[in-house]
N, C-alpha and C. Protein backbone atom coordinates (compact mmCIF):
# COMPACT_ATOMS: atom_id res chain seq x y z
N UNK A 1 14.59 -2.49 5.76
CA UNK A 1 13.92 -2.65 4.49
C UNK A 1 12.56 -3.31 4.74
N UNK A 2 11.41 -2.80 4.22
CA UNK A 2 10.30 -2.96 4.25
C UNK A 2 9.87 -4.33 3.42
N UNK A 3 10.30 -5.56 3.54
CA UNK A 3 9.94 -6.76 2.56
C UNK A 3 9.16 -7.41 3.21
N UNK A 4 8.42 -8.70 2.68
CA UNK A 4 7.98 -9.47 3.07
C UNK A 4 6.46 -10.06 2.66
N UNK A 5 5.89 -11.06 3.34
CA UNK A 5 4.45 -10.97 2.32
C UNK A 5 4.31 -11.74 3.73
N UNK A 6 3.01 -11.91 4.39
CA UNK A 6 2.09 -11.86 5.41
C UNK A 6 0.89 -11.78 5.30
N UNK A 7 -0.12 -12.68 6.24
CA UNK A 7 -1.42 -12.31 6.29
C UNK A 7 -2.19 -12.22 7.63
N UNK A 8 -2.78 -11.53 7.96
CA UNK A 8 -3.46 -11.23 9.11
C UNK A 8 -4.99 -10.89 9.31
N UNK A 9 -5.51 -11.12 9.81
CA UNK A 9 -6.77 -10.80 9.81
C UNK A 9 -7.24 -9.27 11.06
N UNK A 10 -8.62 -8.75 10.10
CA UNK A 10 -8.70 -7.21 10.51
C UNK A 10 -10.07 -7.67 11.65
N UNK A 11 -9.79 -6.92 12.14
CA UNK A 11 -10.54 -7.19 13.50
C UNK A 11 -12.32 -6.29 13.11
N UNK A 12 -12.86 -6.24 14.16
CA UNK A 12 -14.03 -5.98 14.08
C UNK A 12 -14.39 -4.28 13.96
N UNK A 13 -13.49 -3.61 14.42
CA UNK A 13 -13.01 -2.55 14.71
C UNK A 13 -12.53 -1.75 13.09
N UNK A 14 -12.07 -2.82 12.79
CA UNK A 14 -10.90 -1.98 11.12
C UNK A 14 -9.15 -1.99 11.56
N UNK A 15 -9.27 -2.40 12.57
CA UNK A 15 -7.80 -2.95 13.11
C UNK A 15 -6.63 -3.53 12.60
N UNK A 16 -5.84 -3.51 11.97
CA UNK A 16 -5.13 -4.64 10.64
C UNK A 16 -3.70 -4.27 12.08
N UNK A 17 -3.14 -5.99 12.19
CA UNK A 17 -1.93 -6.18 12.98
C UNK A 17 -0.82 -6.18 11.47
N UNK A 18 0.35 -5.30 12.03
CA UNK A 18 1.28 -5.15 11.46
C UNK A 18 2.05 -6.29 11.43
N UNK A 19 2.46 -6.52 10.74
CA UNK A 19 3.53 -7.87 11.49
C UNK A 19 4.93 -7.05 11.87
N UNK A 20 5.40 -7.64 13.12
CA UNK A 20 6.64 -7.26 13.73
C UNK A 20 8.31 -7.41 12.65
N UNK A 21 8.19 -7.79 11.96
CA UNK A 21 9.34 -7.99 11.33
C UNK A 21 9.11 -6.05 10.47
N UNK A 22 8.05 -5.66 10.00
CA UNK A 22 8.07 -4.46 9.24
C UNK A 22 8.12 -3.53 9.98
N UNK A 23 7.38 -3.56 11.22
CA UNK A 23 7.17 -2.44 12.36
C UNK A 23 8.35 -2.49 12.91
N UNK A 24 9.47 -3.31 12.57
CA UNK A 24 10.90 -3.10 13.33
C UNK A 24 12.11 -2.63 12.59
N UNK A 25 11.15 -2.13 11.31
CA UNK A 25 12.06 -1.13 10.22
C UNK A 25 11.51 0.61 10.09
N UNK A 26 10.31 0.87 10.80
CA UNK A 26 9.47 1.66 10.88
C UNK A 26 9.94 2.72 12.55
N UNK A 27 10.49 4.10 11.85
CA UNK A 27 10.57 4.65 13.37
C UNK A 27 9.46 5.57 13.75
N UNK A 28 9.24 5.54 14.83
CA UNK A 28 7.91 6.50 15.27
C UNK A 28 6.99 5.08 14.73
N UNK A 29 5.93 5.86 15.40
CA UNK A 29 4.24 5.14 15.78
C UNK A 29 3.52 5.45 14.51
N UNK A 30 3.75 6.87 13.35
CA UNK A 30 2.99 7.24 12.93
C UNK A 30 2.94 6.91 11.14
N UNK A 31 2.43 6.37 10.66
CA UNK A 31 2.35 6.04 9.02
C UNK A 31 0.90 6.71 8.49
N UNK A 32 1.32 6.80 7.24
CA UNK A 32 0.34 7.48 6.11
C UNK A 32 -0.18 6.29 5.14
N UNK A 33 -1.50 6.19 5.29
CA UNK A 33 -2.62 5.31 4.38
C UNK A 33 -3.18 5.99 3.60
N UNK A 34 -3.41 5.26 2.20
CA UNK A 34 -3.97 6.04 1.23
C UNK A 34 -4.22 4.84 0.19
N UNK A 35 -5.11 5.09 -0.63
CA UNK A 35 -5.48 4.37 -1.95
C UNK A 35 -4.79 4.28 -2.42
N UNK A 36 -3.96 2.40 -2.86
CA UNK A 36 -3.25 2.52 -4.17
C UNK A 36 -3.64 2.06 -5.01
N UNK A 37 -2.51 1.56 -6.32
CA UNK A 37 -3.68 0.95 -7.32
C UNK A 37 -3.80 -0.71 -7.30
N UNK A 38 -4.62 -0.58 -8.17
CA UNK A 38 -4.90 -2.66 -8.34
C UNK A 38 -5.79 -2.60 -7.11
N UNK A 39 -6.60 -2.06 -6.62
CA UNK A 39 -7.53 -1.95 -5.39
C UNK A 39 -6.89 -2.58 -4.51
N UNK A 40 -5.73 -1.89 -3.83
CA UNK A 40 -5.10 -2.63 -2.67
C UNK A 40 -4.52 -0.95 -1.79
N UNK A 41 -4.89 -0.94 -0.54
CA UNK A 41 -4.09 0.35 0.52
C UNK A 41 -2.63 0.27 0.31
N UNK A 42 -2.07 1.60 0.35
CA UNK A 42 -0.42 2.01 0.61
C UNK A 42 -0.29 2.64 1.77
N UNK A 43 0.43 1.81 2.68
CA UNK A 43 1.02 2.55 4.10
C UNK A 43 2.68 2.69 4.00
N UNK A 44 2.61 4.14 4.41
CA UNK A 44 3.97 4.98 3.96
C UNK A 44 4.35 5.42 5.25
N UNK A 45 5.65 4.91 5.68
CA UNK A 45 5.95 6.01 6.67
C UNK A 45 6.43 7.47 6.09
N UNK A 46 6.08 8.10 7.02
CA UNK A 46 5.52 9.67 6.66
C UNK A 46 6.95 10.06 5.74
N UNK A 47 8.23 10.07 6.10
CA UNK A 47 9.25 10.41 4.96
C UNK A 47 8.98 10.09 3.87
N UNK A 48 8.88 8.34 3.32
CA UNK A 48 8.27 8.28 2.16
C UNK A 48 7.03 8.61 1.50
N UNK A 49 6.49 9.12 2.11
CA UNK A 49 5.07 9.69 1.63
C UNK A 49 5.46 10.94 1.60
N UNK A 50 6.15 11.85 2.03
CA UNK A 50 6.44 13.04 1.92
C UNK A 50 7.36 13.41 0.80
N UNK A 51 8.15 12.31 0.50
CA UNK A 51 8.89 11.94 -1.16
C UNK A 51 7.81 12.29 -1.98
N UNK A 52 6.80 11.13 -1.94
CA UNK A 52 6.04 10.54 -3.12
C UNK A 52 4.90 11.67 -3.41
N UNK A 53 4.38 11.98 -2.23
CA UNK A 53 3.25 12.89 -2.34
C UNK A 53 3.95 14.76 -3.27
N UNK A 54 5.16 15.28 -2.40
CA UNK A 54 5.62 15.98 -3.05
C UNK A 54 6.18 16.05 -4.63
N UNK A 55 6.58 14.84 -5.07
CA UNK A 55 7.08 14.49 -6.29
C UNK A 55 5.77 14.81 -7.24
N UNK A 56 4.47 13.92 -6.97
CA UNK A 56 3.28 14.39 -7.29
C UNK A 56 2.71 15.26 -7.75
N UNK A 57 2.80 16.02 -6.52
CA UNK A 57 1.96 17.33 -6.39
C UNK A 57 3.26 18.28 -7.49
N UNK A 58 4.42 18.12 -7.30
CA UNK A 58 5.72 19.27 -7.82
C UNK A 58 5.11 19.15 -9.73
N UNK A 59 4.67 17.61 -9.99
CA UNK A 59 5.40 17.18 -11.31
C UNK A 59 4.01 17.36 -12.14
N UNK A 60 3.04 17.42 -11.20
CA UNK A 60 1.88 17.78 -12.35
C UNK A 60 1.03 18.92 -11.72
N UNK A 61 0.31 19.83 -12.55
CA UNK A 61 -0.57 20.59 -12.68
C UNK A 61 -1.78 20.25 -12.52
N UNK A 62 -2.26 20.86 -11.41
CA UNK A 62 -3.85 21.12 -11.16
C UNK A 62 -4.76 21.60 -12.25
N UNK A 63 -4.12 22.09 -13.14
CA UNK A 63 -4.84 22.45 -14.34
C UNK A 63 -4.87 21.38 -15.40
N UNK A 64 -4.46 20.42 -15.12
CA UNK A 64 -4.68 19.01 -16.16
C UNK A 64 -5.86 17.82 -15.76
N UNK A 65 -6.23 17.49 -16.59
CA UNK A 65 -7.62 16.17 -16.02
C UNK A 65 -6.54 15.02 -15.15
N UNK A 66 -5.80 14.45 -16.10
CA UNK A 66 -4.72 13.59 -15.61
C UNK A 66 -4.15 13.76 -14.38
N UNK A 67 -3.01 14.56 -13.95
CA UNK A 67 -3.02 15.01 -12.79
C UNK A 67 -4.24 15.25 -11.55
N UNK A 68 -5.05 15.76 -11.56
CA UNK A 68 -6.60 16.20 -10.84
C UNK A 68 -6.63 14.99 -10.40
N UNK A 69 -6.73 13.86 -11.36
CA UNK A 69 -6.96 12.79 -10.64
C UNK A 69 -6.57 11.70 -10.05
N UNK A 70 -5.21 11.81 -10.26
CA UNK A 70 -3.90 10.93 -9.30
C UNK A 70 -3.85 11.88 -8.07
N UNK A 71 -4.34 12.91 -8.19
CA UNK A 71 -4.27 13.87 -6.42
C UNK A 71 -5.49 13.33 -6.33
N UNK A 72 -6.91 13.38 -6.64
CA UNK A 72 -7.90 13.03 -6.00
C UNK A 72 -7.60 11.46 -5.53
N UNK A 73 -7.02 10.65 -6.32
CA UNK A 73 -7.46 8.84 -6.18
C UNK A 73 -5.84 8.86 -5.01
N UNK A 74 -5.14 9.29 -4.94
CA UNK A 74 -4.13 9.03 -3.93
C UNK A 74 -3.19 9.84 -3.54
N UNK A 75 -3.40 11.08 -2.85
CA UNK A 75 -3.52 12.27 -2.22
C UNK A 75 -4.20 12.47 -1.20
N UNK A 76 -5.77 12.90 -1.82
CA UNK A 76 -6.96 13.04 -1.01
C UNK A 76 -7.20 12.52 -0.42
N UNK A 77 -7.48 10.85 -0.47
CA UNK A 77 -7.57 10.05 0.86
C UNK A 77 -6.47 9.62 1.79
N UNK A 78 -5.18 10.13 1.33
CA UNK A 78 -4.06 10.19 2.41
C UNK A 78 -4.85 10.61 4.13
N UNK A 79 -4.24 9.39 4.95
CA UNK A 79 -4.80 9.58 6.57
C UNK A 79 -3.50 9.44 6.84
N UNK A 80 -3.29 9.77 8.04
CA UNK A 80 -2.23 9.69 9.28
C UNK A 80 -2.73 8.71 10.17
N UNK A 81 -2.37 7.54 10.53
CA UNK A 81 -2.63 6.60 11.33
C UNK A 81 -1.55 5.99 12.47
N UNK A 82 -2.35 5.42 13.72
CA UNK A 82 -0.52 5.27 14.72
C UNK A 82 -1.17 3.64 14.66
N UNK A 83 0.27 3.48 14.78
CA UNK A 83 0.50 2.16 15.45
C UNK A 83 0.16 1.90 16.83
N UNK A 84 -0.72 1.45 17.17
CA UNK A 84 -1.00 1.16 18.88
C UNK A 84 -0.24 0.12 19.28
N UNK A 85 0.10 -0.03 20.88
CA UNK A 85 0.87 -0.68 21.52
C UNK A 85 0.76 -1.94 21.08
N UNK A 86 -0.07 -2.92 20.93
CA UNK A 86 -0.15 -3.99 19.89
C UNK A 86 0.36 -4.19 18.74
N UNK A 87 1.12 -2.94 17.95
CA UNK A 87 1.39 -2.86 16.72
C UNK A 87 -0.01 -2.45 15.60
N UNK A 88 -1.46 -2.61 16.02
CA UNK A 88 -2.47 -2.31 14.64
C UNK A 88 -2.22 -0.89 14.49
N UNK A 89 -2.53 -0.94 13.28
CA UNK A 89 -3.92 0.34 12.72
C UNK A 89 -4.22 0.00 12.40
N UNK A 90 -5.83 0.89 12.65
CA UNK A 90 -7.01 1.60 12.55
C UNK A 90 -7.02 2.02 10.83
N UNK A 91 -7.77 0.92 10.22
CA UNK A 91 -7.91 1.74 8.84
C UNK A 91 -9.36 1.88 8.62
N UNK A 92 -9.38 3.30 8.29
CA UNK A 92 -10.41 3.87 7.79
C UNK A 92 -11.43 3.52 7.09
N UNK A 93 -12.67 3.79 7.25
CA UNK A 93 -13.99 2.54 6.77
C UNK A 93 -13.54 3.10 5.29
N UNK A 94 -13.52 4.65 4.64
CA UNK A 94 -13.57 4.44 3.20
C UNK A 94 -12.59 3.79 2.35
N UNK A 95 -11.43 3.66 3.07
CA UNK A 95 -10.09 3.35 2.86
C UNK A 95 -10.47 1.52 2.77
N UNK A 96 -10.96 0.94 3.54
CA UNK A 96 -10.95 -0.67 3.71
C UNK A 96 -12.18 -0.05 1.98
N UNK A 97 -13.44 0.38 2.55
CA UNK A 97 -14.04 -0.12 1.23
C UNK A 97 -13.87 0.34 0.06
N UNK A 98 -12.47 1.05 -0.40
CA UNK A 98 -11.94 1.30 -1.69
C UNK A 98 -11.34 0.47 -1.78
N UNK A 99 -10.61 -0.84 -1.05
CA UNK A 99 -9.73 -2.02 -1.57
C UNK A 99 -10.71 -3.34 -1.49
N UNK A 100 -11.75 -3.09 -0.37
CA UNK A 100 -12.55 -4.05 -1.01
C UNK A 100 -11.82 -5.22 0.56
N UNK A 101 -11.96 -4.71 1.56
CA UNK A 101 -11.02 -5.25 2.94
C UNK A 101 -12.47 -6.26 3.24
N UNK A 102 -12.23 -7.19 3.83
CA UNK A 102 -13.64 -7.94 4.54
C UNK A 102 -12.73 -8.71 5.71
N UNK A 103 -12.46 -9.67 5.67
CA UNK A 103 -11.74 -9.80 6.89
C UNK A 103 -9.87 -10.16 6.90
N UNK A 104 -9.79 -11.57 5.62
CA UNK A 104 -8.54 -11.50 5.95
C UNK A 104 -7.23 -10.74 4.85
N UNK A 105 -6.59 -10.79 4.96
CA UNK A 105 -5.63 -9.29 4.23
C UNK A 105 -4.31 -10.17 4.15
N UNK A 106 -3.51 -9.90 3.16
CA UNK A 106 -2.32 -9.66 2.96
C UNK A 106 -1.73 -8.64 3.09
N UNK A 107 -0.50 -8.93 3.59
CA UNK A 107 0.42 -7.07 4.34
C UNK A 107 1.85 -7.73 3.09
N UNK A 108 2.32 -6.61 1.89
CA UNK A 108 3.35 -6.88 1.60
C UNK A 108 4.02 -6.04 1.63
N UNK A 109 5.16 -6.14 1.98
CA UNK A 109 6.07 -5.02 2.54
C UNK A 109 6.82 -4.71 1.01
N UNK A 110 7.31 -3.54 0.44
CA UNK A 110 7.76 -3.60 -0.91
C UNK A 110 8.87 -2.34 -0.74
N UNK A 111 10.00 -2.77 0.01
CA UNK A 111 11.42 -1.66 0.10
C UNK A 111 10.83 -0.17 1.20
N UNK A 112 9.93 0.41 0.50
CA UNK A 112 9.55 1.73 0.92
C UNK A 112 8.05 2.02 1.60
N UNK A 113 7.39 1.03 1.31
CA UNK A 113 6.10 1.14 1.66
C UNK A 113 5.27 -0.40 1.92
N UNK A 114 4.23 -0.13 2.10
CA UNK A 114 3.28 -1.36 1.99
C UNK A 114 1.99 -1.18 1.62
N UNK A 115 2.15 -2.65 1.09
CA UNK A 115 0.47 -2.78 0.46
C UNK A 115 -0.45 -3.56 1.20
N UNK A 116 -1.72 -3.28 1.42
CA UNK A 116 -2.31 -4.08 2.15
C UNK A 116 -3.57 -4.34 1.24
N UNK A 117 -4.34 -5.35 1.22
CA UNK A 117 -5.18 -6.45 -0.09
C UNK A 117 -6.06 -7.13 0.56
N UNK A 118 -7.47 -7.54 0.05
CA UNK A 118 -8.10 -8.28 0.83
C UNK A 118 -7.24 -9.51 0.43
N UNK A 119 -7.84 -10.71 0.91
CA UNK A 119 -6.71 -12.13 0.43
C UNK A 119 -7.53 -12.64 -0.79
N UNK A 120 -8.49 -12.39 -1.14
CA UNK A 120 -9.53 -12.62 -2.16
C UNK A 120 -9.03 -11.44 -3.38
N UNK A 121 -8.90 -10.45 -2.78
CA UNK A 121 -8.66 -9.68 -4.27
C UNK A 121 -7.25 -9.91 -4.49
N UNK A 122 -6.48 -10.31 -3.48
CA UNK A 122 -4.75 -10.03 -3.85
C UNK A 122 -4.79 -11.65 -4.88
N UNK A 123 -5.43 -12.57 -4.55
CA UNK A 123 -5.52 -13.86 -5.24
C UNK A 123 -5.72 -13.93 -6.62
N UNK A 124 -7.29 -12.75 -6.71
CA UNK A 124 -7.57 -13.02 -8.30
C UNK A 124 -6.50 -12.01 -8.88
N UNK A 125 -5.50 -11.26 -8.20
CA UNK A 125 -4.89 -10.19 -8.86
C UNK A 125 -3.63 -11.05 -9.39
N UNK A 126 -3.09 -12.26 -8.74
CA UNK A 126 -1.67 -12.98 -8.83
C UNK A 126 -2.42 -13.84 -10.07
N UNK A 127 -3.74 -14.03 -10.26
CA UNK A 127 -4.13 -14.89 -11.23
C UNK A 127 -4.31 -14.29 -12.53
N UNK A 128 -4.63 -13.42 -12.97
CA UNK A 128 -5.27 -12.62 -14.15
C UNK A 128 -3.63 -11.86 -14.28
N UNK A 129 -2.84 -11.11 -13.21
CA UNK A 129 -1.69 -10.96 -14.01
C UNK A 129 -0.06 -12.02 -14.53
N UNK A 130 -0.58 -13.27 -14.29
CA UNK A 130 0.30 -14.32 -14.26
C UNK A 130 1.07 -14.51 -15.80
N UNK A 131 0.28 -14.07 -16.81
CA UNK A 131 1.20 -13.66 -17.49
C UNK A 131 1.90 -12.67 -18.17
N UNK A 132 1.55 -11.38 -17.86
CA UNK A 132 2.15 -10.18 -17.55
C UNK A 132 3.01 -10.23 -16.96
N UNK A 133 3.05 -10.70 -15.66
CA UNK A 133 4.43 -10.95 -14.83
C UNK A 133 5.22 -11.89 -15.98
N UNK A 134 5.06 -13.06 -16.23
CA UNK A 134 5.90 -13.45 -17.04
C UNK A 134 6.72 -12.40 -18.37
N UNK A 135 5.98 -12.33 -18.88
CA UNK A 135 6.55 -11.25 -19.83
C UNK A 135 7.47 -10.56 -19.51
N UNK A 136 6.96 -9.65 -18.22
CA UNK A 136 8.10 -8.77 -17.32
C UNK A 136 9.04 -9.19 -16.80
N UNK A 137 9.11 -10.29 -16.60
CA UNK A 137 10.45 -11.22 -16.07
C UNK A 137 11.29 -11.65 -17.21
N UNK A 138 10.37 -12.02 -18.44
CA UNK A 138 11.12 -12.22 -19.59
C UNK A 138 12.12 -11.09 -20.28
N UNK A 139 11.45 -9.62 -20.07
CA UNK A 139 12.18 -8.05 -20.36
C UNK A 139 13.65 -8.35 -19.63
N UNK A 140 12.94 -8.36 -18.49
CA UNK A 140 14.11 -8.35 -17.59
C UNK A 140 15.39 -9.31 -17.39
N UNK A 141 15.14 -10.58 -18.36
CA UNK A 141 16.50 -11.30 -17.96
C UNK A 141 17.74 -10.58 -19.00
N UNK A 142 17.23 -9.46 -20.16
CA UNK A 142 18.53 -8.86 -20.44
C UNK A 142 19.50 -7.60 -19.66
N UNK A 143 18.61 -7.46 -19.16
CA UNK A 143 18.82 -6.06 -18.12
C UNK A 143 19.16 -6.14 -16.72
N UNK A 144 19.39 -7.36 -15.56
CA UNK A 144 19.03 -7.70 -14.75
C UNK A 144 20.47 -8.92 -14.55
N UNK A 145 21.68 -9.05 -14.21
CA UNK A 145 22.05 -9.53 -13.93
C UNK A 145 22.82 -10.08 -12.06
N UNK A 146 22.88 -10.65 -11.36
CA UNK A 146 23.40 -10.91 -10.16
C UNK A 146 24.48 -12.44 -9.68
């Protein structure tokens, strides 16, 4: 299972270190990067991206504005990236400057995928939705028992 919350810093290169606890739920070298939302990257290993992307593409029409542009904003910039013997990837200059990457990053691992954030935008994002999350936690204590 892909969990966890981490921060690492991206090298000079565009380099982002995986942390070893996620890369040891991950088989094969090879994951899929792409724009997600809240200006933060989604790295998918390729099964789950092959879920998500197909579900996508199956459930809406190219002939709609709506659709057109959930394939353009996270589709289109879908890359294939490897893990090098170190564990990084290599993320893509348009890819860092659609989330807004500068040096240090949060990696959160979320069941199926991951998000990766500058640490500046993931900050003002935990701040401005702080009570939204509340709310949503409030929905949820009828629905949600353990």
């Amino acid at each position: 299972m892909l969990t966890g919350q981490f921060q690492n810093a991206l090298d000079d290169k565009g380099r982002l270190l995986i942390p070893s606890r996620i890369r040891a739920e991950i088989s094969g070298n090879v994951l899929v990067i792409t724009r997600g939302l809240d200006r933060c990257l989604w790295l998918f290993p390729p099964e789950h991206w092959r879920a998500l992307s197909d579900s996508l593409m199956g459930a809406a029409s190219p002939f709609t504005r709506r659709a057109r542009l959930l394939q353009r904003r996270i589709i289109a910039p879908a890359q294939e990236v490897e893990l090098d013997k170190a564990g990084r990837v290599n993320i893509p200059q348009a890819l860092q400057s659609a989330a807004g990457l500068q040096r240090e990053c949060v990696i959160l691992g979320i069941k199926k995928y991951v998000e990766i954030w500058d640490v500046d935008e993931y900050d003002a994002y935990l701040s401005e939705s702080e009570e939204e999350f509340q709310e949503a936690a409030e929905e949820l204590g009828g629905l949600v028992s353990f």
